[in-house]
N, C-alpha and C. Protein backbone atom coordinates (compact mmCIF):
# COMPACT_ATOMS: atom_id res chain seq x y z
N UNK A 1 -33.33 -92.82 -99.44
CA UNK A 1 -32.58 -91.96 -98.55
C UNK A 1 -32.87 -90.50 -98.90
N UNK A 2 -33.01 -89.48 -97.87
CA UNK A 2 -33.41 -88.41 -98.20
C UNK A 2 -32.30 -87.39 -98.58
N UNK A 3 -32.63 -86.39 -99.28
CA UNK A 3 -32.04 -85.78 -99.65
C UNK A 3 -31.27 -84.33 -98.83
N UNK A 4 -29.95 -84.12 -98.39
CA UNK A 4 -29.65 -83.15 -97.16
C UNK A 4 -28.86 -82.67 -98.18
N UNK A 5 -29.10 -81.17 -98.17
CA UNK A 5 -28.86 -80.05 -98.71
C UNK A 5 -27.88 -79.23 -97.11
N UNK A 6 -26.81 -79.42 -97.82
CA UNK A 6 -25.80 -78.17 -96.63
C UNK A 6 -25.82 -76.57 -97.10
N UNK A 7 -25.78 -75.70 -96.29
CA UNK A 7 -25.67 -74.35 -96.82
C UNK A 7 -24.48 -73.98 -96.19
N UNK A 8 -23.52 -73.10 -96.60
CA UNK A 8 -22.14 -73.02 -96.20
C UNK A 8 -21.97 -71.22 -96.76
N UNK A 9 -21.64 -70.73 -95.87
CA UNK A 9 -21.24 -69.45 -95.95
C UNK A 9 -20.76 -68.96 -97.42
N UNK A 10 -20.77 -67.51 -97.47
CA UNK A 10 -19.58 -67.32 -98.71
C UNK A 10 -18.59 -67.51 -97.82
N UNK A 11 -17.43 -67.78 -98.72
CA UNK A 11 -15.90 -67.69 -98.15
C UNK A 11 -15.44 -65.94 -98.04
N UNK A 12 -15.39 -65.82 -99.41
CA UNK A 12 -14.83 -64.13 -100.00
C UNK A 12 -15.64 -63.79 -101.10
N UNK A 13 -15.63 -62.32 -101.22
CA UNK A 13 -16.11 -61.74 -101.95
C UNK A 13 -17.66 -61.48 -102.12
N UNK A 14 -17.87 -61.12 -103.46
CA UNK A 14 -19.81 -60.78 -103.34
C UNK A 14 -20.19 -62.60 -104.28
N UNK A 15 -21.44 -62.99 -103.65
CA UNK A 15 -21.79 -64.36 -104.62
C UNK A 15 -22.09 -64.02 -105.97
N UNK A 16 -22.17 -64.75 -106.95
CA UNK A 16 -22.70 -64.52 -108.28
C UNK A 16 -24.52 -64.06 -107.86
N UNK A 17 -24.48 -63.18 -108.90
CA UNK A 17 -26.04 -62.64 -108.71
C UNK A 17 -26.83 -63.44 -108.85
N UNK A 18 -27.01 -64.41 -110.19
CA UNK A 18 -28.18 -65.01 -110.42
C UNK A 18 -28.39 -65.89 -109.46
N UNK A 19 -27.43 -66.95 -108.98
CA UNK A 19 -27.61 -67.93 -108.03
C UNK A 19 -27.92 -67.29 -106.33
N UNK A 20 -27.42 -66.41 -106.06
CA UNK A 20 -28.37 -65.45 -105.04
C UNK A 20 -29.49 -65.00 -104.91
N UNK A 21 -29.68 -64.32 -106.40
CA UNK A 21 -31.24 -63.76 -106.13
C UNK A 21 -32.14 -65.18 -106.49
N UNK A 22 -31.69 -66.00 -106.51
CA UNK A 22 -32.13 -67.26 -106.77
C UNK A 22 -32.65 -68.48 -105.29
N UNK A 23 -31.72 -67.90 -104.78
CA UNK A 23 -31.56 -68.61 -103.33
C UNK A 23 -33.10 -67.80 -102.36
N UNK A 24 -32.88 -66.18 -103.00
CA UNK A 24 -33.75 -65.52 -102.07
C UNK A 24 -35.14 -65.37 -102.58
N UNK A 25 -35.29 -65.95 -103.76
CA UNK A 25 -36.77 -66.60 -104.16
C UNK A 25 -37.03 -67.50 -103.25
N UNK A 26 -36.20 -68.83 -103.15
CA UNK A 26 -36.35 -70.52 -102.85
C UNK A 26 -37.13 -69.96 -101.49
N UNK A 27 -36.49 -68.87 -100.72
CA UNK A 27 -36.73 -68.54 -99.23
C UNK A 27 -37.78 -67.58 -98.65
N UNK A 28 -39.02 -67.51 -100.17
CA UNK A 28 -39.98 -66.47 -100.04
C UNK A 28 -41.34 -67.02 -99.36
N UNK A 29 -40.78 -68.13 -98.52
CA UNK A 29 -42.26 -68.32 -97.62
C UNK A 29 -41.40 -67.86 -96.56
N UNK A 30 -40.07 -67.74 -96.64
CA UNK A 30 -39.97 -67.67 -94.75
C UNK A 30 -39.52 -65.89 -94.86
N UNK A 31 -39.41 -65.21 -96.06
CA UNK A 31 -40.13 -63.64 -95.91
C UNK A 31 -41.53 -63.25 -95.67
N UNK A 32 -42.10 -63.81 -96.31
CA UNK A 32 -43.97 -64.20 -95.82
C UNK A 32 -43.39 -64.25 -94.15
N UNK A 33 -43.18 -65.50 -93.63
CA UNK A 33 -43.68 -65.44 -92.68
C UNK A 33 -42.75 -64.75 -91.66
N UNK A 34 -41.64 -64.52 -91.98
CA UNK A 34 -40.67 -63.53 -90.99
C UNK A 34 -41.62 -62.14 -91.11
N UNK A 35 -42.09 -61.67 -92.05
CA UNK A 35 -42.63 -60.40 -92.06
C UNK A 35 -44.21 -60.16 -91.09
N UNK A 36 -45.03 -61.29 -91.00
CA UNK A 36 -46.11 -61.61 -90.41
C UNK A 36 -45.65 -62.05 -89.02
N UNK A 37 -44.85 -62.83 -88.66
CA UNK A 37 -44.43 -62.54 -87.22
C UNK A 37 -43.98 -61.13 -86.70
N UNK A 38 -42.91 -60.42 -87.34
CA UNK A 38 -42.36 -59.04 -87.04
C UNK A 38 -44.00 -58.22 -86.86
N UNK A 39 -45.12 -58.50 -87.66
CA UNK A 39 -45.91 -57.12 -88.10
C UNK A 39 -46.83 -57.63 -86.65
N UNK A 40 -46.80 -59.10 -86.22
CA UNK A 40 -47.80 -59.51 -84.75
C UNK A 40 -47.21 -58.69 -84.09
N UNK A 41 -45.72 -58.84 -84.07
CA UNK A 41 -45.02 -58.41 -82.48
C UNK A 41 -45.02 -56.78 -83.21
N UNK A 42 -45.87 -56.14 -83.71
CA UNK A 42 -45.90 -54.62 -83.63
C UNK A 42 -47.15 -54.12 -83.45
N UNK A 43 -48.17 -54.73 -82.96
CA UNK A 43 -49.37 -54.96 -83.04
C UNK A 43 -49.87 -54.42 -83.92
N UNK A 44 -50.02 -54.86 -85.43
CA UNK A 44 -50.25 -54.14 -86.23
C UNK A 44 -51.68 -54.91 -86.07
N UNK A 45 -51.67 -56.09 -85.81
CA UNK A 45 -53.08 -56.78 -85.92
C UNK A 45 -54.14 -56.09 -84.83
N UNK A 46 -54.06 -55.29 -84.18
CA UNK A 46 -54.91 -54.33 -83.42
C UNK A 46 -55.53 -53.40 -83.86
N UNK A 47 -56.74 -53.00 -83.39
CA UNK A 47 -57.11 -52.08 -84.13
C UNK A 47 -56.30 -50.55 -84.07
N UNK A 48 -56.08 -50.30 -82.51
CA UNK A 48 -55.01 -49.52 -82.13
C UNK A 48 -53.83 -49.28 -82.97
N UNK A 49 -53.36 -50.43 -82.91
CA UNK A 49 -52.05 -50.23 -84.12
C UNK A 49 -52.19 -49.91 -85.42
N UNK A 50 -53.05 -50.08 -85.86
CA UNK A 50 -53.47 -49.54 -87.50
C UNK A 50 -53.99 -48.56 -87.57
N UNK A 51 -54.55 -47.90 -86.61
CA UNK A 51 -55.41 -46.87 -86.22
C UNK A 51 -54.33 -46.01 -86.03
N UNK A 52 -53.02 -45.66 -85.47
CA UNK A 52 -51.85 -45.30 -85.37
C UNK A 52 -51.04 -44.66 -86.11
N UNK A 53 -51.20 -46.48 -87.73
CA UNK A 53 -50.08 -45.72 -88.58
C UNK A 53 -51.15 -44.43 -89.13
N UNK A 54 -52.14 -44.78 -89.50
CA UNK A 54 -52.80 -43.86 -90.58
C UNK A 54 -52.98 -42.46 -89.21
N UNK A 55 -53.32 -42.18 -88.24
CA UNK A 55 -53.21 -41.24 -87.29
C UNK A 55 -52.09 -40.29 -87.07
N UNK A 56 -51.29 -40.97 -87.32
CA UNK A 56 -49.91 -39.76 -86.69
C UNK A 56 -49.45 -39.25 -88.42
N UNK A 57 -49.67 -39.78 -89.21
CA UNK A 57 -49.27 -39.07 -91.10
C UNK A 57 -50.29 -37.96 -91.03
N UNK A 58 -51.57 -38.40 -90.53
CA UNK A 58 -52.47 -37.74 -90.84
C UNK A 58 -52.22 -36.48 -90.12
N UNK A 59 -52.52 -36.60 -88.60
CA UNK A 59 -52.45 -35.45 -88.13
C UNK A 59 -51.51 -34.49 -88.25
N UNK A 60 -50.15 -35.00 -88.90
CA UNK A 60 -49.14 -34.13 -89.09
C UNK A 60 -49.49 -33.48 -90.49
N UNK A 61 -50.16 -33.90 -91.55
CA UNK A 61 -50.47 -33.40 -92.75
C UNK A 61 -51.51 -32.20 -92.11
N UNK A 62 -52.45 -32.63 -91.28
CA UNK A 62 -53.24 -31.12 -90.85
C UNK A 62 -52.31 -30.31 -90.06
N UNK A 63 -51.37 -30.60 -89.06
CA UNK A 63 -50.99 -29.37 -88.82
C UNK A 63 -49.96 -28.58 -90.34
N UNK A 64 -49.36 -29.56 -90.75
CA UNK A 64 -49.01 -28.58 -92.16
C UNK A 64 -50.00 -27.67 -92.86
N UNK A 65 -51.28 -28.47 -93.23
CA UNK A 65 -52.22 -27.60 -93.53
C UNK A 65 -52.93 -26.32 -92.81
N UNK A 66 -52.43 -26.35 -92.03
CA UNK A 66 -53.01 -25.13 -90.90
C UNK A 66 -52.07 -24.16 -91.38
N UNK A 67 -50.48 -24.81 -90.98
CA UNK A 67 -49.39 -23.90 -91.71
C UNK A 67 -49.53 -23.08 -92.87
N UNK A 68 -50.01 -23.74 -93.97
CA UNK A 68 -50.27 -23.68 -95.12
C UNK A 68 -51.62 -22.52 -95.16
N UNK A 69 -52.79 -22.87 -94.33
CA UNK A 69 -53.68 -22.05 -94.23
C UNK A 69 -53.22 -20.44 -94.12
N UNK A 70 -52.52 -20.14 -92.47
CA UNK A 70 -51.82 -19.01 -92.03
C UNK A 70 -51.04 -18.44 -92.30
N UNK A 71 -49.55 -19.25 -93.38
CA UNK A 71 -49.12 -18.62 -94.15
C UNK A 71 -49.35 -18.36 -95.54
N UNK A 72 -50.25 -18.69 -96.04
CA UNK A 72 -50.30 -18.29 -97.60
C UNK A 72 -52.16 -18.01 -97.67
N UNK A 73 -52.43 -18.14 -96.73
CA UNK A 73 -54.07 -17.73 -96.59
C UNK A 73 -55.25 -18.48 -97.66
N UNK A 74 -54.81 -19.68 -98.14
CA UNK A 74 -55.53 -19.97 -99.15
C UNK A 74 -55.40 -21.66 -98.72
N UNK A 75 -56.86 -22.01 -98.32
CA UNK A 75 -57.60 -22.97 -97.90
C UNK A 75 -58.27 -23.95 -99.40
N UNK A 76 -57.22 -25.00 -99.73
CA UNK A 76 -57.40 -25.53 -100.51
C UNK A 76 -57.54 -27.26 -100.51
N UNK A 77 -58.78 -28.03 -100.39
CA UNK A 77 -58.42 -29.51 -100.14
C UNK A 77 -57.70 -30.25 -101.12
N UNK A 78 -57.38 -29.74 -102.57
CA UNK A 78 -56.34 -30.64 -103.01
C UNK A 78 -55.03 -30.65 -102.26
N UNK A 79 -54.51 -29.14 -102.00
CA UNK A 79 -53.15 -29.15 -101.43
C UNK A 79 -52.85 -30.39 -100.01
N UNK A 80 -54.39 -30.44 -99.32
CA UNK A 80 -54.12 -31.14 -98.52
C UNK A 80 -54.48 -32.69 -98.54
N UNK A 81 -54.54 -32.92 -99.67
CA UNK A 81 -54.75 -34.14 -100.35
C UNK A 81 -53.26 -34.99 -100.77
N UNK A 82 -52.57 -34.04 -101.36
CA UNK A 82 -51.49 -34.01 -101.73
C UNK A 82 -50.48 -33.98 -101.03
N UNK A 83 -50.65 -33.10 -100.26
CA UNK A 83 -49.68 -33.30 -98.44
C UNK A 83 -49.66 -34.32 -98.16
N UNK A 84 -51.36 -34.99 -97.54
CA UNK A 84 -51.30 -36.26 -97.23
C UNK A 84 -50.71 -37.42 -97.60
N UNK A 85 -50.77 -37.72 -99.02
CA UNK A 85 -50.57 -38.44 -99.78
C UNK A 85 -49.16 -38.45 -99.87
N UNK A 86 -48.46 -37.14 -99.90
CA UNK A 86 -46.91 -37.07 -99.79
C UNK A 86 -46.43 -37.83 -98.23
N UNK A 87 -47.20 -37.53 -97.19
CA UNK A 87 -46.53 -37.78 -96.47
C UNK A 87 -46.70 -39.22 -96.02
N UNK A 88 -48.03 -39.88 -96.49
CA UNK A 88 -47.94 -41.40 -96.84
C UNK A 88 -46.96 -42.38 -97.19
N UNK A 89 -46.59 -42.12 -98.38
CA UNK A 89 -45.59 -41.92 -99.14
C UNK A 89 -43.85 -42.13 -98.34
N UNK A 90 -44.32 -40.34 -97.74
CA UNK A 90 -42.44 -40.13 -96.99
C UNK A 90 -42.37 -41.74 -96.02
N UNK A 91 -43.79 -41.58 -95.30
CA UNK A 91 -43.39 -42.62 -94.08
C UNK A 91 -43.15 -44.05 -94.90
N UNK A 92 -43.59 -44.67 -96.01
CA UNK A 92 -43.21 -45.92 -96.75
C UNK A 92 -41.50 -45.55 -96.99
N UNK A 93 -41.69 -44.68 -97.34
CA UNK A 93 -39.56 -44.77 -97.84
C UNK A 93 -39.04 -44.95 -96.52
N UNK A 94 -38.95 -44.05 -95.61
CA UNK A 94 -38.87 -43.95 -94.64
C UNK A 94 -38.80 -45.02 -93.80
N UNK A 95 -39.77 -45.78 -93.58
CA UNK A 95 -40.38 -46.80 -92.78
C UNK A 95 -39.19 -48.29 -93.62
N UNK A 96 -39.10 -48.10 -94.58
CA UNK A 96 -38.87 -48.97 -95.61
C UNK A 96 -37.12 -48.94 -95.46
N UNK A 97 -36.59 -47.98 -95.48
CA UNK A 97 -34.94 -47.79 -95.24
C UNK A 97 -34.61 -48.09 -94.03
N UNK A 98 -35.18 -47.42 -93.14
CA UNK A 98 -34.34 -47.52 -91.66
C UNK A 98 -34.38 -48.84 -91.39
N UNK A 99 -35.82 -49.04 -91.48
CA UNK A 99 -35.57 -50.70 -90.81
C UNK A 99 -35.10 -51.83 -91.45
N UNK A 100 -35.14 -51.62 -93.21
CA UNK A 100 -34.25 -52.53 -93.93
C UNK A 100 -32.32 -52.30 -93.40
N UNK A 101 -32.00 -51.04 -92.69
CA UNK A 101 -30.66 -50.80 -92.26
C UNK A 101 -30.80 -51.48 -90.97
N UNK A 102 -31.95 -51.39 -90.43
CA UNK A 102 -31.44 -51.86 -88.92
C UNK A 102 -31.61 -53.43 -89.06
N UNK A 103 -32.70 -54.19 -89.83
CA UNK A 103 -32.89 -55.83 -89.42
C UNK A 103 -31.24 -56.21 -90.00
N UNK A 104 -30.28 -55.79 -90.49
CA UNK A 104 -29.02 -56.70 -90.69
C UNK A 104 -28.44 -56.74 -88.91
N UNK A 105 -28.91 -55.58 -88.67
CA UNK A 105 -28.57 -55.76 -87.09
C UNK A 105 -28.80 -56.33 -85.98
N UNK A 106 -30.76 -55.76 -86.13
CA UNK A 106 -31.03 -56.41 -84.72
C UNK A 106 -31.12 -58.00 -85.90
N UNK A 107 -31.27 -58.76 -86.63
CA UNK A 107 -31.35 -59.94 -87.17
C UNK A 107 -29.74 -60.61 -86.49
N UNK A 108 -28.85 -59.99 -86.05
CA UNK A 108 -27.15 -60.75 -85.84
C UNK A 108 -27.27 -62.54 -85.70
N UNK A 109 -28.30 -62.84 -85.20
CA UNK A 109 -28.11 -64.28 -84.08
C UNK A 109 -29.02 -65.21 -85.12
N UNK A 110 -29.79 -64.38 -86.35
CA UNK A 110 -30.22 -65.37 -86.52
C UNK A 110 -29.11 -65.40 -88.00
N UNK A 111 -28.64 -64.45 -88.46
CA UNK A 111 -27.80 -64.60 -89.36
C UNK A 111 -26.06 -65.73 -89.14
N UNK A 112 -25.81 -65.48 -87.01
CA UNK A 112 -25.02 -66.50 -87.06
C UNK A 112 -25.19 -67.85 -87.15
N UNK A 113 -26.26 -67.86 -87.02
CA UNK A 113 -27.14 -69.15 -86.50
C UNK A 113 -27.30 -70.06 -87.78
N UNK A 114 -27.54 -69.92 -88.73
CA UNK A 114 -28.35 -70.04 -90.03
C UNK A 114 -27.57 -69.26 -91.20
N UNK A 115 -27.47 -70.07 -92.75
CA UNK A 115 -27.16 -69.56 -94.01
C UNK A 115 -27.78 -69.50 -94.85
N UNK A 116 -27.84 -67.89 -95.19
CA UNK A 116 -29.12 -67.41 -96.07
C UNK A 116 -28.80 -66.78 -96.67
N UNK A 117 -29.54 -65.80 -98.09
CA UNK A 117 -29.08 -64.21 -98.14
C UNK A 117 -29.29 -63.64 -97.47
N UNK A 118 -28.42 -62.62 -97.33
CA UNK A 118 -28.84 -61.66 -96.26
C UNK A 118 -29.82 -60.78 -96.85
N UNK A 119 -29.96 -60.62 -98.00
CA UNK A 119 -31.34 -59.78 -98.39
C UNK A 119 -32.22 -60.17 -98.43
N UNK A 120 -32.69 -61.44 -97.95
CA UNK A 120 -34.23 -61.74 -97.20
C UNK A 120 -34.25 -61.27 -95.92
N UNK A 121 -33.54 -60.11 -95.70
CA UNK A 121 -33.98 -59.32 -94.22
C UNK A 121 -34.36 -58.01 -94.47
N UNK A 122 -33.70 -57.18 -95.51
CA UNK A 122 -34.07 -56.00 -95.94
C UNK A 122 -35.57 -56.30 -96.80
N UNK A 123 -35.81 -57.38 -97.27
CA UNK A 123 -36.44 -58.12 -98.22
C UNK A 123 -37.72 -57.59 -96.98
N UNK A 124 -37.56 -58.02 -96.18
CA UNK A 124 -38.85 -58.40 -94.99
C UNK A 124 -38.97 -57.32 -94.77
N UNK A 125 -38.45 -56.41 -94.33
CA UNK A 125 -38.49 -55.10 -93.65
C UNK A 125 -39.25 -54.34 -94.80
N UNK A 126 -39.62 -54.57 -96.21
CA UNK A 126 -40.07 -53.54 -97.04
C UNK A 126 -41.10 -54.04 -97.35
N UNK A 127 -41.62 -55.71 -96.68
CA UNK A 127 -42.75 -55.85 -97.02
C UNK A 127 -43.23 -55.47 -95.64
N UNK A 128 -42.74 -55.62 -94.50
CA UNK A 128 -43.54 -55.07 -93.29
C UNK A 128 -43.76 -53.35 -93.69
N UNK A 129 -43.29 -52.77 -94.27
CA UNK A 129 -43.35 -51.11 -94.51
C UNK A 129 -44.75 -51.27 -95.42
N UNK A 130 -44.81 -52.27 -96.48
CA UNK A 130 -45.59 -52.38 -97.87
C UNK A 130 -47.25 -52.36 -96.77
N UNK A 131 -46.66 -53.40 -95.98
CA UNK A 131 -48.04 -53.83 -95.31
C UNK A 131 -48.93 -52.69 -93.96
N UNK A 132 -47.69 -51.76 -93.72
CA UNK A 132 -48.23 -50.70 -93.06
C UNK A 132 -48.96 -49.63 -93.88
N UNK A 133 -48.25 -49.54 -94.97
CA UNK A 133 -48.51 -48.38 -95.85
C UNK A 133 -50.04 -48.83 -96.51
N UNK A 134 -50.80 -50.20 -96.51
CA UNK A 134 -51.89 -50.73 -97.05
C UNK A 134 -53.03 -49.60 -96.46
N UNK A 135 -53.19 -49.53 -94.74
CA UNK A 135 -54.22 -49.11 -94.13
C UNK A 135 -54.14 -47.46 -94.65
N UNK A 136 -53.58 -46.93 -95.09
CA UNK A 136 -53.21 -45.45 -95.39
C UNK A 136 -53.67 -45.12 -96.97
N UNK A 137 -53.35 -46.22 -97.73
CA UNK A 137 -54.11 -46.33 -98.92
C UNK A 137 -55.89 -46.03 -98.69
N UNK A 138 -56.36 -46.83 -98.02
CA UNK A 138 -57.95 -46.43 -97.79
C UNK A 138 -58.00 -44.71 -97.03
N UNK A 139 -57.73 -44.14 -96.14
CA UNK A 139 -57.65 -43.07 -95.71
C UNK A 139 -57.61 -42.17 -96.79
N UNK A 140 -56.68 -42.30 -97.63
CA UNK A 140 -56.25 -41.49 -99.13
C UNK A 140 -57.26 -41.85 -99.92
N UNK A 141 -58.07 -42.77 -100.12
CA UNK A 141 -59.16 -42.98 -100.98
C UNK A 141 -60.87 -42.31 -100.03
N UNK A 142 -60.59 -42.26 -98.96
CA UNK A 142 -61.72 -41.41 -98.37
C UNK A 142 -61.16 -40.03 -98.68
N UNK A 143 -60.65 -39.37 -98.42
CA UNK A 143 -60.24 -38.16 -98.26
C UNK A 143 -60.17 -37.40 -99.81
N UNK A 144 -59.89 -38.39 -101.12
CA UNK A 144 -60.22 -38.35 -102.36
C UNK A 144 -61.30 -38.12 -102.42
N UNK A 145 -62.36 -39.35 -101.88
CA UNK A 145 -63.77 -38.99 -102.17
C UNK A 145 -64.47 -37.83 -101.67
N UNK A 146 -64.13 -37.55 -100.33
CA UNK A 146 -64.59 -36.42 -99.96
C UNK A 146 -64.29 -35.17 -100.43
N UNK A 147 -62.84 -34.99 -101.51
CA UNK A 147 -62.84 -33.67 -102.19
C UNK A 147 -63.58 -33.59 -102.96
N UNK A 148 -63.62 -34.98 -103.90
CA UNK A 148 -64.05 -34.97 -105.26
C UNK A 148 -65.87 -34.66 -105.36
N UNK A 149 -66.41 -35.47 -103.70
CA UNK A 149 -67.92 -34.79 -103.97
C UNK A 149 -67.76 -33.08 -103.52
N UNK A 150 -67.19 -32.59 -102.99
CA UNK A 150 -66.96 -31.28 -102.59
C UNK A 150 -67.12 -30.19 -103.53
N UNK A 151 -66.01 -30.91 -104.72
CA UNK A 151 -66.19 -30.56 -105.78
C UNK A 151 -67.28 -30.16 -106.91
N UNK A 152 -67.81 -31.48 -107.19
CA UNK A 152 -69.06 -32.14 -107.79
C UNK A 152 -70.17 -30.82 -107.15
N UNK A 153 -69.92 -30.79 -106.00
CA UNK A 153 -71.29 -30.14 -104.83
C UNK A 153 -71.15 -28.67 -105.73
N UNK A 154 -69.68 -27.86 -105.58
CA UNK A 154 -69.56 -26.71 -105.58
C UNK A 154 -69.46 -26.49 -107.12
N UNK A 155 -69.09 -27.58 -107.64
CA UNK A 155 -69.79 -26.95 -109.56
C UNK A 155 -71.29 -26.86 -109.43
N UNK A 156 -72.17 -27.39 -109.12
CA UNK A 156 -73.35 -27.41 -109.16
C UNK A 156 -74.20 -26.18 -108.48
């Protein structure tokens, strides 16, 4: 006879930690795959869509750098290395909070539906942020290389 496992709400209060963060291991294929459905339905699997995240950090780091140019008159590619990279960065926190605040929300129906932790939803939301923030990593490693031979060029 097989074995049926019931899951039953808390009643009151917060659960004991260990047996929670315990529960939200047991449930780390269906963060895998809650996070890989959410990242289809954002078309991240497009080239468009990836082309996007790393596009709109970027171009906002050059118009800072323009800023940066006109007000302080000094045209420097680390600063805008560093911009970039900051603002990489901002959009992971960023990207990473709001929507870990909003999936307790838009998630309502599947949280009535079903008993889980609820932090395999914030859980998901920071690996969908983890997995945007990947394509922006390479951009930051071109844009490295291109100072660093710049560099290399202008000692020589």
């Amino acid at each position: 006879m097989a074995q049926v496992q019931v899951y039953q709400p808390f009643r009151r209060g917060l659960p004991k930690v260990l047996p929670y963060f315990a529960q939200v291991w047991r449930r780390r294929s269906f963060v895998a795959e809650y996070s890989r459905s959410e990242l289809r339905a954002q078309n991240f699997g497009s080239l468009f869509g990836q082309l996007w995240l790393v596009l709109n950090p970027l171009l906002l780091a050059l118009v800072y750098f323009i800023l940066i140019i006109v007000i302080g008159g000094d045209a420097d590619g680390r600063r805008f290395a560093h911009l970039t990279a900051g603002l990489f960065l901002f959009y992971l926190v960023t990207n990473s909070l709001t929507m870990g605040a909003k999936s307790i929300t838009s998630g309502g129906k599947l949280i009535l539906n079903s008993a889980f932790p609820r932090f395999v939803l914030p859980l998901s939301a920071t690996v969908i942020s983890f997995f945007k923030f990947l394509p922006t990593l390479v951009v930051l490693g071109v844009i490295s290389a291109v100072l660093a031979y710049m560099t290399i060029k202008k000692e020589l």
